[in-house]
Protein backbone atom coordinates (compact mmCIF):
# COMPACT_ATOMS: atom_id res chain seq x y z
CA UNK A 1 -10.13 15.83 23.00
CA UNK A 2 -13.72 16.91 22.55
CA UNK A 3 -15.07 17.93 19.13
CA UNK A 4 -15.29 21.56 18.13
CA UNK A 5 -18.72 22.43 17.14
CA UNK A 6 -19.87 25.39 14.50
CA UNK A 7 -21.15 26.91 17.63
CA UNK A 8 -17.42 26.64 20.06
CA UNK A 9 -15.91 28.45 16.81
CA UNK A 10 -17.83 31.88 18.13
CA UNK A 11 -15.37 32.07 21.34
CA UNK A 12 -12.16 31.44 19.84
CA UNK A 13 -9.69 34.31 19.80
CA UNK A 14 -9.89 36.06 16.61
CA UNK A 15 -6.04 35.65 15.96
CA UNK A 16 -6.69 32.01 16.11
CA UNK A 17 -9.24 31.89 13.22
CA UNK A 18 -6.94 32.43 9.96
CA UNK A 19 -4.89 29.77 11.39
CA UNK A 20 -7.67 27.28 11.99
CA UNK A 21 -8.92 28.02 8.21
CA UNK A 22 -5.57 27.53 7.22
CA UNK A 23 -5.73 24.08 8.99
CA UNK A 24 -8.77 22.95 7.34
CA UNK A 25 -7.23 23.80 3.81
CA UNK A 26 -4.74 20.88 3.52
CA UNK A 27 -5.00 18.94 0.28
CA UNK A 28 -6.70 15.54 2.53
CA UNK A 29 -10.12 17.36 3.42
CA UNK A 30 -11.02 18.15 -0.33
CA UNK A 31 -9.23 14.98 -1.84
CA UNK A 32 -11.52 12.88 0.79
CA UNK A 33 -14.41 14.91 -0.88
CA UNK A 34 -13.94 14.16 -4.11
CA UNK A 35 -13.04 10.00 -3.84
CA UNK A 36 -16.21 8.46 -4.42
CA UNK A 37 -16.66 10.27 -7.57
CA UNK A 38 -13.19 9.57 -8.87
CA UNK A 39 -13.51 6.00 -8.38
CA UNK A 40 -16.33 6.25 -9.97
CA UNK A 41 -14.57 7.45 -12.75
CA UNK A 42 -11.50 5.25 -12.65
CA UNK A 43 -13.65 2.21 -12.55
CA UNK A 44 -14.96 3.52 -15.98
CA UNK A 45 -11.92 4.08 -17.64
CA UNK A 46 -10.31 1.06 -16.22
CA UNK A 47 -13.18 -0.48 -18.39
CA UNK A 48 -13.37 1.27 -21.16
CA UNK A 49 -9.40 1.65 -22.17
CA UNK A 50 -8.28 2.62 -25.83
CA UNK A 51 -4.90 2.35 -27.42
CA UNK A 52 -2.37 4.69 -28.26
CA UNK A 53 -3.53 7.24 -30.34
CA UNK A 54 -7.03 6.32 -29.99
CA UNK A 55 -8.02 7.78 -26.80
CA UNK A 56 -10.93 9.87 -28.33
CA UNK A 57 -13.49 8.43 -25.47
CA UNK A 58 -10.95 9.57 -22.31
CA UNK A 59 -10.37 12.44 -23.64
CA UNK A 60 -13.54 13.67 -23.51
CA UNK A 61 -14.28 12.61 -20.14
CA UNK A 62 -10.89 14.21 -18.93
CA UNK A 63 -11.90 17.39 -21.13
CA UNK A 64 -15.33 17.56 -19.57
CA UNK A 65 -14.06 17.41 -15.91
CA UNK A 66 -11.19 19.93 -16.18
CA UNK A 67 -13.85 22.40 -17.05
CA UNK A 68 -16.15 21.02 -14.54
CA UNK A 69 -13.14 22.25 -12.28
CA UNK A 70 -13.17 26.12 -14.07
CA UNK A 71 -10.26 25.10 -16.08
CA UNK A 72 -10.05 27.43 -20.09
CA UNK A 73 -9.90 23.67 -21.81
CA UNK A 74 -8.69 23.38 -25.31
CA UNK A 75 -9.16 19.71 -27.37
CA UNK A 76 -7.60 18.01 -29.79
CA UNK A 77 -4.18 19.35 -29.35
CA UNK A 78 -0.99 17.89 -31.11
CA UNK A 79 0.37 16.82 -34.41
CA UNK A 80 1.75 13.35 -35.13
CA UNK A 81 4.42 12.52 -37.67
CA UNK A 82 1.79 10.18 -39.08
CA UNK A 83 -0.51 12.11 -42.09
CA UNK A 84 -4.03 12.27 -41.34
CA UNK A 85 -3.68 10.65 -37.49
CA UNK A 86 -6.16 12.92 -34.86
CA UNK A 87 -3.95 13.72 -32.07
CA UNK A 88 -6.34 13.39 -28.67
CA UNK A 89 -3.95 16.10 -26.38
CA UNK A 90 -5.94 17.91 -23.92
CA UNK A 91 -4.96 20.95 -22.45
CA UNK A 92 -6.49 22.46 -19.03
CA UNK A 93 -5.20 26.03 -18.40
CA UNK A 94 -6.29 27.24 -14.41
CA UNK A 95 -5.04 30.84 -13.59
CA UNK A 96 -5.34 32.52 -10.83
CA UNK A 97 -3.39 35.29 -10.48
CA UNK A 98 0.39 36.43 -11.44
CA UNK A 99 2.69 34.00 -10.31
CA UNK A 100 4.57 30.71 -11.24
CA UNK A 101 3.51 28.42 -14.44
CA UNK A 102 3.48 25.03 -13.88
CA UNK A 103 2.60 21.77 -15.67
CA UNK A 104 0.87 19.21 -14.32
CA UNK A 105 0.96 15.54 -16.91
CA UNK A 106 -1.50 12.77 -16.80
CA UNK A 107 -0.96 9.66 -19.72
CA UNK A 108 -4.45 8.25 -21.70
CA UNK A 109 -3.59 5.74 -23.19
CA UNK A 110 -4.09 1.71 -22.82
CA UNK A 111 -2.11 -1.31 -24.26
CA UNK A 112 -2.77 -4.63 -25.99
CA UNK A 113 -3.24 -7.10 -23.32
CA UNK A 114 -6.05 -9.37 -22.37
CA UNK A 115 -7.03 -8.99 -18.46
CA UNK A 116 -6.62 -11.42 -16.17
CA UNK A 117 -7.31 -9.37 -12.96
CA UNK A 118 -10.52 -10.50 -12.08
CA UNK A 119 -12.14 -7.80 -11.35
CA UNK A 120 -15.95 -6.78 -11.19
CA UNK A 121 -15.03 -3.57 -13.73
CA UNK A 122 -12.25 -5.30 -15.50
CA UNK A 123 -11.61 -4.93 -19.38
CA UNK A 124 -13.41 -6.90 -21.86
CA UNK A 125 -12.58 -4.69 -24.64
CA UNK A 126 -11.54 -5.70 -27.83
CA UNK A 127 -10.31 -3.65 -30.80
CA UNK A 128 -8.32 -3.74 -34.43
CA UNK A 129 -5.27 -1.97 -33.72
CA UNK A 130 -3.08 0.01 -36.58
CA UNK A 131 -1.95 -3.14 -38.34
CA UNK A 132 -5.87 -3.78 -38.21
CA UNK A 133 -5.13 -6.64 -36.13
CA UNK A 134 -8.18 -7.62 -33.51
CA UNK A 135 -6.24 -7.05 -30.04
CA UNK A 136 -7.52 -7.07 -26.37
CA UNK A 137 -7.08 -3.67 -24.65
CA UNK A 138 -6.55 -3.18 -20.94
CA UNK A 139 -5.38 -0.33 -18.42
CA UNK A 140 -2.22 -2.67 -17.56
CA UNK A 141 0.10 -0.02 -17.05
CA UNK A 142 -2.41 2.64 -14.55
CA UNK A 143 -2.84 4.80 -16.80
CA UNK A 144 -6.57 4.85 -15.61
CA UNK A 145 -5.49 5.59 -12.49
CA UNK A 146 -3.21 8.52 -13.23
CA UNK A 147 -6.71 10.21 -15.29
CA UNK A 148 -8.57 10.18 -11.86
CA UNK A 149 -5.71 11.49 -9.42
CA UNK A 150 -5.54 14.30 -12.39
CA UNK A 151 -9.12 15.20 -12.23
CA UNK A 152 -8.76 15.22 -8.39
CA UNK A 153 -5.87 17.30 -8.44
CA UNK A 154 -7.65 19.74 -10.99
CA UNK A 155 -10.72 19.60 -8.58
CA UNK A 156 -8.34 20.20 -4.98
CA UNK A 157 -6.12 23.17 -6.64
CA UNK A 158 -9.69 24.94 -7.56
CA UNK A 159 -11.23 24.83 -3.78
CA UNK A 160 -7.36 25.78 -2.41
CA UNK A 161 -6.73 28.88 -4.57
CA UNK A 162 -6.67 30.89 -1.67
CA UNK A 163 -3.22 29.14 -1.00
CA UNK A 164 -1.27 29.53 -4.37
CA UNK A 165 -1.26 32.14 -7.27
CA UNK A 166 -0.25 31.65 -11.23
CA UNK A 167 -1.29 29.19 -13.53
CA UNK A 168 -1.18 25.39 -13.99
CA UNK A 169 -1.32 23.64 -17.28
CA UNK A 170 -3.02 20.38 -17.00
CA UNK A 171 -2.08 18.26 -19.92
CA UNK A 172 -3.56 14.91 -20.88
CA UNK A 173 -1.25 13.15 -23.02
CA UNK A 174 -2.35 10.36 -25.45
CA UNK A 175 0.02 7.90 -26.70
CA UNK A 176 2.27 7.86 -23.72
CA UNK A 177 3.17 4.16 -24.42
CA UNK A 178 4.48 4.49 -28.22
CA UNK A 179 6.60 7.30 -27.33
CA UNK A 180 5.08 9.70 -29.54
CA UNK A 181 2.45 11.53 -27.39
CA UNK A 182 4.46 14.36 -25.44
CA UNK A 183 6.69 14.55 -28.91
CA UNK A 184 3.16 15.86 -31.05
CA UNK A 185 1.95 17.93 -28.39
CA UNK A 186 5.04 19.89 -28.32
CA UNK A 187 5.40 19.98 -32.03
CA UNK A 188 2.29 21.12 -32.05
CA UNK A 189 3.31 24.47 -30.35
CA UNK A 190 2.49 23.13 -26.24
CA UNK A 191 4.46 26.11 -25.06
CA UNK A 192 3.65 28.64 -27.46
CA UNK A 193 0.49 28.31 -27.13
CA UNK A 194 -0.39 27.52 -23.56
CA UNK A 195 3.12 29.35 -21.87
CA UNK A 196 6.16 27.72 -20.94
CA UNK A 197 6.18 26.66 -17.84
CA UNK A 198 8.50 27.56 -15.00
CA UNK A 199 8.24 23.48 -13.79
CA UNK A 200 6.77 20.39 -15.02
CA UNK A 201 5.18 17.69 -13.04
CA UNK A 202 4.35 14.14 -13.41
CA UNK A 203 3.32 10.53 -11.76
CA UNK A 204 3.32 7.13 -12.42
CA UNK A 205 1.75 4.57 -10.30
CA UNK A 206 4.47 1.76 -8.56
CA UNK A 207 3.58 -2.11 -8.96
CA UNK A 208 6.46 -3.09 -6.14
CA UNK A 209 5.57 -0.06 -4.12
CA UNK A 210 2.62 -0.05 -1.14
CA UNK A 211 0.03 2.38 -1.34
CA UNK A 212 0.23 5.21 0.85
CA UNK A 213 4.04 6.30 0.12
CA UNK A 214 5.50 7.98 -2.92
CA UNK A 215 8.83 7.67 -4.31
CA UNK A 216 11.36 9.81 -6.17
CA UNK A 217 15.04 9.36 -7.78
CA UNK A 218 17.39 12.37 -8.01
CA UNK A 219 18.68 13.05 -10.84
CA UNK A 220 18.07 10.29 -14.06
CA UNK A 221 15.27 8.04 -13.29
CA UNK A 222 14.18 6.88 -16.43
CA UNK A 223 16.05 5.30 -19.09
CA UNK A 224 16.58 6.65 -23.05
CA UNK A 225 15.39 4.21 -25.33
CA UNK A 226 16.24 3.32 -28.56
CA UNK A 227 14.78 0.99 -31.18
CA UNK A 228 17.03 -0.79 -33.61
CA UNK A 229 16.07 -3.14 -36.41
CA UNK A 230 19.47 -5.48 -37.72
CA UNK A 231 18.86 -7.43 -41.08
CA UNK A 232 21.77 -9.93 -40.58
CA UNK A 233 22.51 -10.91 -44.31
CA UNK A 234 23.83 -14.33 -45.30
CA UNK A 235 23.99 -16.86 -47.97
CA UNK A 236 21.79 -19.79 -47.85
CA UNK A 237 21.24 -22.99 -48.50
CA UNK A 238 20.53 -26.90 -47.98
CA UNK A 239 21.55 -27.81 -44.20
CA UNK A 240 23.10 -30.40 -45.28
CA UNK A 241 25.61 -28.21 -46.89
CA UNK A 242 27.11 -25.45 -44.59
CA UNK A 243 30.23 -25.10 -46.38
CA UNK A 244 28.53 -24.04 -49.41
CA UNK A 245 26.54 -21.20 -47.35
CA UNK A 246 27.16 -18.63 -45.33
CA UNK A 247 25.01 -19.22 -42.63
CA UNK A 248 23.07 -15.69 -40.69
CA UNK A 249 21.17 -17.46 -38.09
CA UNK A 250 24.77 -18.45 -36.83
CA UNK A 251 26.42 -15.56 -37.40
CA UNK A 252 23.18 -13.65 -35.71
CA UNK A 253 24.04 -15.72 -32.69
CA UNK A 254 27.70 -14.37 -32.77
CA UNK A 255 26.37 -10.77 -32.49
CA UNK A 256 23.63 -11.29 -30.23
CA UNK A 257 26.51 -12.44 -27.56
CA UNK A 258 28.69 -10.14 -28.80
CA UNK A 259 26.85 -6.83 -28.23
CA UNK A 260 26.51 -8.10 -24.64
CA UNK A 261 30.08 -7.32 -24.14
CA UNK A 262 29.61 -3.58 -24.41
CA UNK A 263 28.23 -3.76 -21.13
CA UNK A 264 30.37 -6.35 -19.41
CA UNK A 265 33.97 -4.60 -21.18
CA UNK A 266 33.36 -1.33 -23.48
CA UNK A 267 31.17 0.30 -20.26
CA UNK A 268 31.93 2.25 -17.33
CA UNK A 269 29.99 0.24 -14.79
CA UNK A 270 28.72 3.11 -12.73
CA UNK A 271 27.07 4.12 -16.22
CA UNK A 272 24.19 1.26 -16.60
CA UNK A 273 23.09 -0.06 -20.19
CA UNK A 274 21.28 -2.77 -21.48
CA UNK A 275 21.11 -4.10 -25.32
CA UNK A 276 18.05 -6.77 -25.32
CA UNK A 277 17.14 -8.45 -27.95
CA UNK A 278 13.71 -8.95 -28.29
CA UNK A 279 12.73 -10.45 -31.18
CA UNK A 280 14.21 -12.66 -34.14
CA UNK A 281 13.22 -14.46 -36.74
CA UNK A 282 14.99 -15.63 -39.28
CA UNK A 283 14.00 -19.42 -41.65
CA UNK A 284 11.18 -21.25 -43.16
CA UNK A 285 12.18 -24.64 -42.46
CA UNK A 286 14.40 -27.56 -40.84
CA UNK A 287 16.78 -28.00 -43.75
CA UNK A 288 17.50 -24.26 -45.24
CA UNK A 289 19.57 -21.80 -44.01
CA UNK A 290 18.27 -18.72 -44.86
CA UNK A 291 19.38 -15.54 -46.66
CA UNK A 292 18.85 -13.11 -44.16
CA UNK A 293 17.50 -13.17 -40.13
CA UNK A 294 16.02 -10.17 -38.82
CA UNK A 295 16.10 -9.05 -34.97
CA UNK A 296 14.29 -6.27 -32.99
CA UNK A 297 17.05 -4.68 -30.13
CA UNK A 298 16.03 -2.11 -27.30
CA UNK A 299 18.85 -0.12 -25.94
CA UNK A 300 18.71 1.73 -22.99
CA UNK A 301 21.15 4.29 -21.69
CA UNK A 302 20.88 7.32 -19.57
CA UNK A 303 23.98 10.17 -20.76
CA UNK A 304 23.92 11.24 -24.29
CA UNK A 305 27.60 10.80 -24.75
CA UNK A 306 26.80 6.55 -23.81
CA UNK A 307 24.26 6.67 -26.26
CA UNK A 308 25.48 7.72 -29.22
CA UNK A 309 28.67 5.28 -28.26
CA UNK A 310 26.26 2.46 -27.45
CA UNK A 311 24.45 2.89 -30.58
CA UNK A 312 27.64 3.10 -32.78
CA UNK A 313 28.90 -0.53 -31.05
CA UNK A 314 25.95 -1.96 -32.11
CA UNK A 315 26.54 -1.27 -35.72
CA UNK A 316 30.05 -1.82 -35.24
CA UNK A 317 30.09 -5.49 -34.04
CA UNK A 318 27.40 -6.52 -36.27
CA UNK A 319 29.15 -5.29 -39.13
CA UNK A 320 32.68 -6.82 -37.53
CA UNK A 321 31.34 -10.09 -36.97
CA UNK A 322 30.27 -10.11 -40.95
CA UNK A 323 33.24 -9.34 -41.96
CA UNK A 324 34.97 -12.19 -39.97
CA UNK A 325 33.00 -14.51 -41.08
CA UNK A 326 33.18 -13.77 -45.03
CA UNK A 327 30.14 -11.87 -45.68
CA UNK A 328 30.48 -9.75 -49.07
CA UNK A 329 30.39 -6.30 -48.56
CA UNK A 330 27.23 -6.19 -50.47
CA UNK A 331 25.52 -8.23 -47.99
CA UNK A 332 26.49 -6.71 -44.99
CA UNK A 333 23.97 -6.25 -41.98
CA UNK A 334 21.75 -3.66 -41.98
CA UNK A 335 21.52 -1.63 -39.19
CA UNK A 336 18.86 1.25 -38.29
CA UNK A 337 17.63 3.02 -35.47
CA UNK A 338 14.18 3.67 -34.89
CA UNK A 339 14.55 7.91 -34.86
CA UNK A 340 11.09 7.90 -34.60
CA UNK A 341 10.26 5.95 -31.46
CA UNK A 342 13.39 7.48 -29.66
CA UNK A 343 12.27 8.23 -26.18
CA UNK A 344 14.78 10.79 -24.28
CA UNK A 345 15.80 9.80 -20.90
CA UNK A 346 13.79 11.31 -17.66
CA UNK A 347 16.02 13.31 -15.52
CA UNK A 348 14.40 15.00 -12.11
CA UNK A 349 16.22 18.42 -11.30
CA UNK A 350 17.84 18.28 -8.35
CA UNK A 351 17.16 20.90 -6.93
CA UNK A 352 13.67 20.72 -7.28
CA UNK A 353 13.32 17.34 -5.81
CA UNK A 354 15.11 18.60 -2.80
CA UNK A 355 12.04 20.92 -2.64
CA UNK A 356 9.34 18.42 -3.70
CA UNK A 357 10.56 15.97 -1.19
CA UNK A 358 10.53 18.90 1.94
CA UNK A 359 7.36 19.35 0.96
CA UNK A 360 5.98 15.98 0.67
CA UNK A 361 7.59 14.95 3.85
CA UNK A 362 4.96 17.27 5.72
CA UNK A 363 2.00 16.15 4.06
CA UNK A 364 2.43 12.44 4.00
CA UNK A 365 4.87 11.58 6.84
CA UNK A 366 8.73 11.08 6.41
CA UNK A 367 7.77 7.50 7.31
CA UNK A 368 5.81 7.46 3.33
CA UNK A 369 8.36 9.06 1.34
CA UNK A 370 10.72 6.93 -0.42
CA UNK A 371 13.97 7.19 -2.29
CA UNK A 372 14.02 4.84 -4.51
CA UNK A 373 16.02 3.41 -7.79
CA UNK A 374 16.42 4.73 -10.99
CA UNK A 375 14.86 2.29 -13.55
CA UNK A 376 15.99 1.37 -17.27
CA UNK A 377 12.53 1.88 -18.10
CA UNK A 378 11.35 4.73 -20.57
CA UNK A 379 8.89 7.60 -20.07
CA UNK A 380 8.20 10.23 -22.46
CA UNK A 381 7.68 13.25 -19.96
CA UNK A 382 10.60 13.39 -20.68
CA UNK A 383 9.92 15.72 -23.46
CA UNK A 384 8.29 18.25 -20.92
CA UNK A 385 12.06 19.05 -19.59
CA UNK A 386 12.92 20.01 -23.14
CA UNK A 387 16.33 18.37 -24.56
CA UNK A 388 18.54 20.74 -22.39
CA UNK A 389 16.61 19.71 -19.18
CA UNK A 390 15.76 23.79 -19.20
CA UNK A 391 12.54 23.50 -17.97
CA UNK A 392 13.11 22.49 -14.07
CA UNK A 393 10.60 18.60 -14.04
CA UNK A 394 10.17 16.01 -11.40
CA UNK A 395 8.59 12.56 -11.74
CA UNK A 396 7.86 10.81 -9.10
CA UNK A 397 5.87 7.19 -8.36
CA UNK A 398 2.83 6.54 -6.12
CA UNK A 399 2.83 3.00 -4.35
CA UNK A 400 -0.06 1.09 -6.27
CA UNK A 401 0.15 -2.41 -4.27
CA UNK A 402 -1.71 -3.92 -0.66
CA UNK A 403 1.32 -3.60 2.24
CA UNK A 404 0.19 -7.39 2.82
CA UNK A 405 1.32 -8.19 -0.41
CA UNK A 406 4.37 -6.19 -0.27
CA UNK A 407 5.09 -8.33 3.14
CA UNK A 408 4.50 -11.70 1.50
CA UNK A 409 6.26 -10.57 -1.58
CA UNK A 410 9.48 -10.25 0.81
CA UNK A 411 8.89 -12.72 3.17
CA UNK A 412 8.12 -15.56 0.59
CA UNK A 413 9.53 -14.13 -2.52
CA UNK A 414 6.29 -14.25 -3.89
CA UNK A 415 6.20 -12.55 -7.09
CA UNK A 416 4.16 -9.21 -7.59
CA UNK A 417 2.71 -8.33 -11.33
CA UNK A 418 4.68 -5.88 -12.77
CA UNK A 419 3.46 -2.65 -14.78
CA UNK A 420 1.86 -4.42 -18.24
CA UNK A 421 1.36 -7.86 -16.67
CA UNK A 422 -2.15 -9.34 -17.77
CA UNK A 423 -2.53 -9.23 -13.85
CA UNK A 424 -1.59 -5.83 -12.52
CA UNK A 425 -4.01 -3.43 -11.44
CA UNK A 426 -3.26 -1.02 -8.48
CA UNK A 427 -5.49 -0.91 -5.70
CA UNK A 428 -7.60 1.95 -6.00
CA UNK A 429 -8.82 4.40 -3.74
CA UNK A 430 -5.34 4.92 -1.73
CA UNK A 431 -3.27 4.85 -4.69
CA UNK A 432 -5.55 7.42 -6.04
CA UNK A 433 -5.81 9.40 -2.36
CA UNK A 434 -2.20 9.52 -2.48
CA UNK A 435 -1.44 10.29 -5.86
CA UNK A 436 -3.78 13.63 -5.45
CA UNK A 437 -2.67 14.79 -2.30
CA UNK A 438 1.16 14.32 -3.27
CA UNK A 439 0.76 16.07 -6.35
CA UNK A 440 -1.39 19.07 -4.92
CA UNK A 441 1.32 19.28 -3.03
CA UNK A 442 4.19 19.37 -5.01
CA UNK A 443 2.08 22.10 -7.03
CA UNK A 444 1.38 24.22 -3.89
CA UNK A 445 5.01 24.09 -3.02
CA UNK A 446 5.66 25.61 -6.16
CA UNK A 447 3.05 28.11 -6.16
CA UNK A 448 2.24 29.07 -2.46
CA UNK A 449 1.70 32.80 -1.59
């Protein structure tokens, strides 16, 4: 095929020239545009990341480039439960025209790991975190990522507004990883404020998924989780002696199995849970047995109705077990979940993923669009969908990891780093490519003339 020059344009048919425009306007020209800057910019964060809460230096830069991209930018939004605490919410607001609201979520925020990726712009950042605690701080979860595809899709949607009308609400979110972010944004009056949008939109990068494709889940695809903290409460004494005690690192045992069987035998097994334990601690030395052990539990459900009986079985067995085993009423466990830190489960409408996924199949190939799992993991977009899922959202993930990789992973069974390893980072410029043009998409679908 020989290449059309400026000057060949002057001889087409006039009929054909609204379609060639139209041609030229896909989301890959102007996301191809705008790469080398926004790796630029990734690069940066990646080595610059802050902790939850404490995003002050990406918000700025996020701020700064939405109204680079003629978005009405507002700073500092959100309220935290915590007095005093400077919620770092960003909101970009791009109209253009009557039409469709809909909002478009990025995450800021970085966790306490020390990088081990090796890379020329990796993390050497060190901070005191809330406990005032020095802590290394890395992008392990690609969150850095998800700022730049944000700014690209801010930057795209601006040079394609002859393709879509209404108004889309970019929203940088601090605090993504503590649960808490998209909870003080909206107590902070998101909706009222800025509109309530007709759909919500969000991304998370993939660590087991190759660049290029994109996935999506139908229906739940994120977990609910729950924090509980048990104070197992005993009697203790000399080692020696476990008659004379009543022993709570043994009886902690006894529950810790225990709460395993509402899984295996209290749970439909079409309904997946999991109770982990993740921490206990409990004793000061060989020969004592304790008064008291204390554990850490996450719980992770998906329906309501399985969480609340989840939740209750938990406090039931623990409370069973010290019974059976002579524990005073006075000294029974403790049990208490974290209401706080409760993040809802994420659940993509249906119908709009139908829509999303038409969509995306045009722009990136059936071949690059996946269905994939739902996960046990937790995301707070969740919020955006409101607790009645009301608000019509869709999350979807963007492959972050080198095909070859992905091969040898199979092949081999050579294990990939997963999302917070000290080793993950995804591989930048196509996860980033992708991630814009997918979510231009999705957005265009939603507001196309």
């Amino acid at each position: 095929m020989t290449r059309m020059t400026a000057r060949s344009l002057i001889f087409l048919p006039s009929i054909l020239l609204p379609a060639l425009a139209f041609a030229q306007q896909t989301p890959q020209s102007p996301t191809e545009a705008e790469l080398t800057s926004l790796l630029a910019i990734y690069k940066d964060i990646h080595a610059h990341p802050e902790l939850s809460m404490h995003e002050e230096r990406s918000a700025s830069i996020v701020a700064k480039e939405l109204k680079a991209a003629g978005c009405e930018v507002t700073e500092r939004v959100g309220k935290y439960e915590k007095p005093g605490a400077t919620c770092f919410g960003v909101v970009g607001v791009m109209k253009n025209g009557a039409g469709p609201t809909v909002l478009a979520r990025t995450d800021l925020d970085a966790l306490p790991v020390h990088e081990e990726t090796g890379l020329p712009y990796a993390s050497t950042v060190t901070t005191k975190n809330d406990e005032g605690k020095e802590v290394p701080v890395m992008h392990a979860c690609g969150h850095d990522a998800h700022i730049s595809m944000f700014i690209g899709v801010a930057r795209v949607l601006a040079k394609l507004k002859d393709q879509w009308h209404g108004t889309i609400v970019f929203v940088a979110q601090p605090a993504e990883e503590t649960g808490n972010g998209a909870r003080a944004l909206l107590r902070a009056g998101l909706y009222e404020k800025f509109g309530k949008p007709n759909f919500a939109l969000g991304f998370h990068d993939k660590a087991d998924m190759q660049t290029g494709h994109i996935g999506v889940t139908e229906g739940y695809t994120y977990a609910n989780v729950d924090s509980v903290d048990v104070i197992v409460r005993g009697v203790g004494g000399h080692g020696a002696y476990p008659h004379k005690t009543k022993d709570p690192i043994v009886l902690a045992a006894e529950m810790i199995n225990t709460w395993q069987t509402i899984a295996s035998r209290e749970n439909n097994p079409l309904d997946p849970i999991v109770v982990t334990v993740g921490s206990i601690h409990g004793g000061t030395k060989h020969n004592i047995i304790p008064d008291e052990v204390k554990m850490q539990l996450t719980v992770r459900t998906y329906k309501p109705e399985t969480r609340e009986r989840v939740l209750a079985a938990i406090d039931q067995i623990a409370k069973g077990c010290a019974m059976a085993a002579g524990i005073p009423p006075d000294r029974a466990p403790i049990v208490s979940v974290a209401k706080d830190q409760f993040t809802p489960a994420t659940y993509n409408n249906p119908e709009l993923t139908k829509r999303l996924l038409a969509a995306w199949k045009k722009t990136l190939g059936n071949e690059n669009v996946e269905i994939v799992d739902a996960t046990m993991g937790g995301e707070d977009f969740s919020e955006y969908s409101l607790p009645d899922h009301s608000i019509p959202a869709v999350d979807f993930h963007i492959g972050a990891v080198d095909p070859v990789k992905i091969a040898d992973s199979k092949k081999n069974g050579t294990m990939l780093p997963s999302l917070h390893s000290s080793k993950f980072a995804p591989v930048p410029e196509p996860t980033i490519r992708t991630g814009i043009i997918a979510m231009t998409a999705a957005v265009l679908e939603l507001t196309k003339k």
